[in-house]
Protein backbone atom coordinates (compact mmCIF):
# COMPACT_ATOMS: atom_id res chain seq x y z
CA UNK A 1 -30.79 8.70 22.04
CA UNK A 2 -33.00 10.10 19.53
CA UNK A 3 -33.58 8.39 15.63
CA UNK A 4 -33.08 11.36 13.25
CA UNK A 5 -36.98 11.58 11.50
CA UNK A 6 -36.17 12.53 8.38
CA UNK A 7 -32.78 13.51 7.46
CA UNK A 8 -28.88 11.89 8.27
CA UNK A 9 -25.77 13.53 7.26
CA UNK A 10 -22.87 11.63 6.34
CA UNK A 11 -19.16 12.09 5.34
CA UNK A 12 -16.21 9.66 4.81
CA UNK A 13 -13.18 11.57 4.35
CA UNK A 14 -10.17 9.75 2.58
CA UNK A 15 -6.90 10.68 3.26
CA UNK A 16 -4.23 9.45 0.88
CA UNK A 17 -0.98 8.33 2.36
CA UNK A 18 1.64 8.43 -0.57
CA UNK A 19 5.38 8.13 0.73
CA UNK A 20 8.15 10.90 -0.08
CA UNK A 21 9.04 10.29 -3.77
CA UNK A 22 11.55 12.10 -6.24
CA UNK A 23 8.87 13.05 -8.92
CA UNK A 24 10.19 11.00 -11.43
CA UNK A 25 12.54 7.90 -10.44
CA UNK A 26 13.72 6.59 -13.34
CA UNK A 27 10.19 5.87 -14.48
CA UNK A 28 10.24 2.96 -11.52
CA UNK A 29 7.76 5.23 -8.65
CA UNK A 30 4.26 6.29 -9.19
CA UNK A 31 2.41 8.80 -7.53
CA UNK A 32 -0.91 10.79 -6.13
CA UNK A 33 -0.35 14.09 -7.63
CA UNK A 34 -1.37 15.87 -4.14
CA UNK A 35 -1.38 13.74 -0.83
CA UNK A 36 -3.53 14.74 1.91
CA UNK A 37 -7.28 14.69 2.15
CA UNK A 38 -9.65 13.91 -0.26
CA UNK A 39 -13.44 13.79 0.36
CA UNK A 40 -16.13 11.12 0.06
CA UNK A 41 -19.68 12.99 0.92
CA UNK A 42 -22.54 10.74 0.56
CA UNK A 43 -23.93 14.29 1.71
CA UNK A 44 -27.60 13.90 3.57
CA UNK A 45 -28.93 10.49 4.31
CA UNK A 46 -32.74 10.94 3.81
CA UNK A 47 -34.63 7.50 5.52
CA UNK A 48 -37.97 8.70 3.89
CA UNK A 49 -36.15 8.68 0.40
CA UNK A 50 -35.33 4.91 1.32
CA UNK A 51 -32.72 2.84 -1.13
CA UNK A 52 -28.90 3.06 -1.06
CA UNK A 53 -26.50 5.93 -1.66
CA UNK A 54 -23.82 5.78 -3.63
CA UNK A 55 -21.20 9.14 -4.35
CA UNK A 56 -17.72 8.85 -6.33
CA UNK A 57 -14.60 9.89 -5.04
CA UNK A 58 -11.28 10.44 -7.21
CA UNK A 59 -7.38 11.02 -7.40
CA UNK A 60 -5.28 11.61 -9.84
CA UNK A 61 -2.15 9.23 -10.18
CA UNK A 62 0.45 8.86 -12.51
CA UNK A 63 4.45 10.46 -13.17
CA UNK A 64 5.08 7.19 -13.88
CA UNK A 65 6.12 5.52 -17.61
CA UNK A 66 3.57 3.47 -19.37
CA UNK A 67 5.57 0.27 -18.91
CA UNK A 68 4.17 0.27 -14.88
CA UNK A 69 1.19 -1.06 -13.75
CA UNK A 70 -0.65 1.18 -11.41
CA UNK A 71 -2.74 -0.41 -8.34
CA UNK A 72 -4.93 0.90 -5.80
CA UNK A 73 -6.05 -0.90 -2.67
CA UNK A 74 -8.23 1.08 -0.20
CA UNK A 75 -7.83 0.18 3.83
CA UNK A 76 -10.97 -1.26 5.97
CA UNK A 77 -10.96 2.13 7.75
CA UNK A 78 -9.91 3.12 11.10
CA UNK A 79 -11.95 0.32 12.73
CA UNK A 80 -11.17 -2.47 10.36
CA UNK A 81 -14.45 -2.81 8.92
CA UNK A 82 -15.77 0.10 7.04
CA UNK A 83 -18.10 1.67 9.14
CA UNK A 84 -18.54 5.53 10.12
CA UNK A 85 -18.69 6.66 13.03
CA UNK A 86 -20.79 9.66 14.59
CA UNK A 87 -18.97 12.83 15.44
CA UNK A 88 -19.03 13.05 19.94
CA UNK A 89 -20.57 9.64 19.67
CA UNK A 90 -20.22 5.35 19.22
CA UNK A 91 -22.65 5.19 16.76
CA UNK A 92 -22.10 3.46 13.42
CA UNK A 93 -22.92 3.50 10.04
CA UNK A 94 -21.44 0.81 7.51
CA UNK A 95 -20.74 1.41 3.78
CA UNK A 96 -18.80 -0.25 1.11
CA UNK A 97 -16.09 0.77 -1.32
CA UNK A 98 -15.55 -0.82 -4.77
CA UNK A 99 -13.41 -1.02 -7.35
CA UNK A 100 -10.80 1.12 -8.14
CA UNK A 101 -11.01 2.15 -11.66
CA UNK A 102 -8.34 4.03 -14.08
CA UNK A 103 -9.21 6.53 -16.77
CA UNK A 104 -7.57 5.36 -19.86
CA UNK A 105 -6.28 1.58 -18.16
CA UNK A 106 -3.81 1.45 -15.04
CA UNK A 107 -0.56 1.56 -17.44
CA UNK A 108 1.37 4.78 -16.05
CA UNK A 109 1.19 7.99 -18.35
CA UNK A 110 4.54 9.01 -18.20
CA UNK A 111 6.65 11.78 -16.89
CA UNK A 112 4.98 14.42 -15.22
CA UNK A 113 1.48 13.19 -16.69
CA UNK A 114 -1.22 12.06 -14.21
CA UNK A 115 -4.72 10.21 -14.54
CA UNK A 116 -7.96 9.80 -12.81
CA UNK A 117 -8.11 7.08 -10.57
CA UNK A 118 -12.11 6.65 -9.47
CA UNK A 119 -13.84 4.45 -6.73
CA UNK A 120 -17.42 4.51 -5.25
CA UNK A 121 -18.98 4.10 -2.03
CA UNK A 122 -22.39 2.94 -1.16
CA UNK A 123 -24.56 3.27 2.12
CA UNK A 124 -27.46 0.70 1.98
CA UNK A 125 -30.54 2.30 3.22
CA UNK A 126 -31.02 -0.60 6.21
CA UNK A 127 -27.37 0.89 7.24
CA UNK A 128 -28.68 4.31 8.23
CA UNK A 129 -33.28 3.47 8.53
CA UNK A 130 -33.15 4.37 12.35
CA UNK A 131 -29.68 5.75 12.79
CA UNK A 132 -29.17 8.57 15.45
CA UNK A 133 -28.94 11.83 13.80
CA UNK A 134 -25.46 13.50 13.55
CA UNK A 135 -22.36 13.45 11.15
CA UNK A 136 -20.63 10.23 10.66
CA UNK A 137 -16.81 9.93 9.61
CA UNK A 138 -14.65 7.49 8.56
CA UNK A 139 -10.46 7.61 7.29
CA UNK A 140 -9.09 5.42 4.52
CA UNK A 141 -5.78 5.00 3.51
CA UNK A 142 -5.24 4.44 -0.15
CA UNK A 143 -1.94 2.76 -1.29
CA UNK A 144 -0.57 3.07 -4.69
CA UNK A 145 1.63 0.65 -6.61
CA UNK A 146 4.42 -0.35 -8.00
């Protein structure tokens, strides 16, 4: 296997798993305004750069009234521990995710209203210094509450 000199390329994609909902259910349900894929790039991982990357990824959540708490909690990934794996090979790369964060607070934002819902991963550098060259990928399954 070859070390990749100078460059890595990296992608997490995060696939939101939301379960069929009436779009508004008595103010009781919130929900990810599209379910499906969303993606996490950290983009090229450049060794010679050195130092961790970090990249944002977002949602938007909401149809919900302002008397419900919304929640987020992100999966360990399809391995159980937050690592990437290269594309046609059993390489990994691990990362972190933290804290989901709400534009505006986690109350809901009412009927047919939606709000940003933000969280960040980070690749430390010693993750990916020496990692064989290639594209990485990971799936998370975010989970919204109540």
């Amino acid at each position: 296997m070859k070390s990749l000199p100078s460059s890595l390329a990296c992608a997490i994609a995060a696939v939101l798993m939301a379960a069929a909902m009436p779009a508004y259910s008595n103010g009781s349900n919130c929900l990810f305004r599209v379910s499906g894929t969303v993606g996490l790039a950290f983009g090229t991982l450049d060794p010679s750069v050195g130092g961790p990357k970090s990249v944002t990824g977002s949602v938007e959540v909401g149809d919900c009234n302002a008397v419900q708490l919304m929640a987020i909690s992100i999966d360990q990934g399809q391995r159980g521990n937050r690592t990437m794996i290269r594309d046609l090979g059993t390489e990994t790369i691990a990362y972190s995710i933290g804290a989901v964060t709400f534009a505006g607070g986690n109350a809901g934002p009412g009927n047919n209203n939606f709000k940003v819902a933000s969280f960040m991963g980070t690749v430390q550098a010693s993750a990916y210094l020496g990692a064989v060259a290639g594209t990485y990928r990971d799936r998370l399954i975010l989970t919204l509450t109540p």
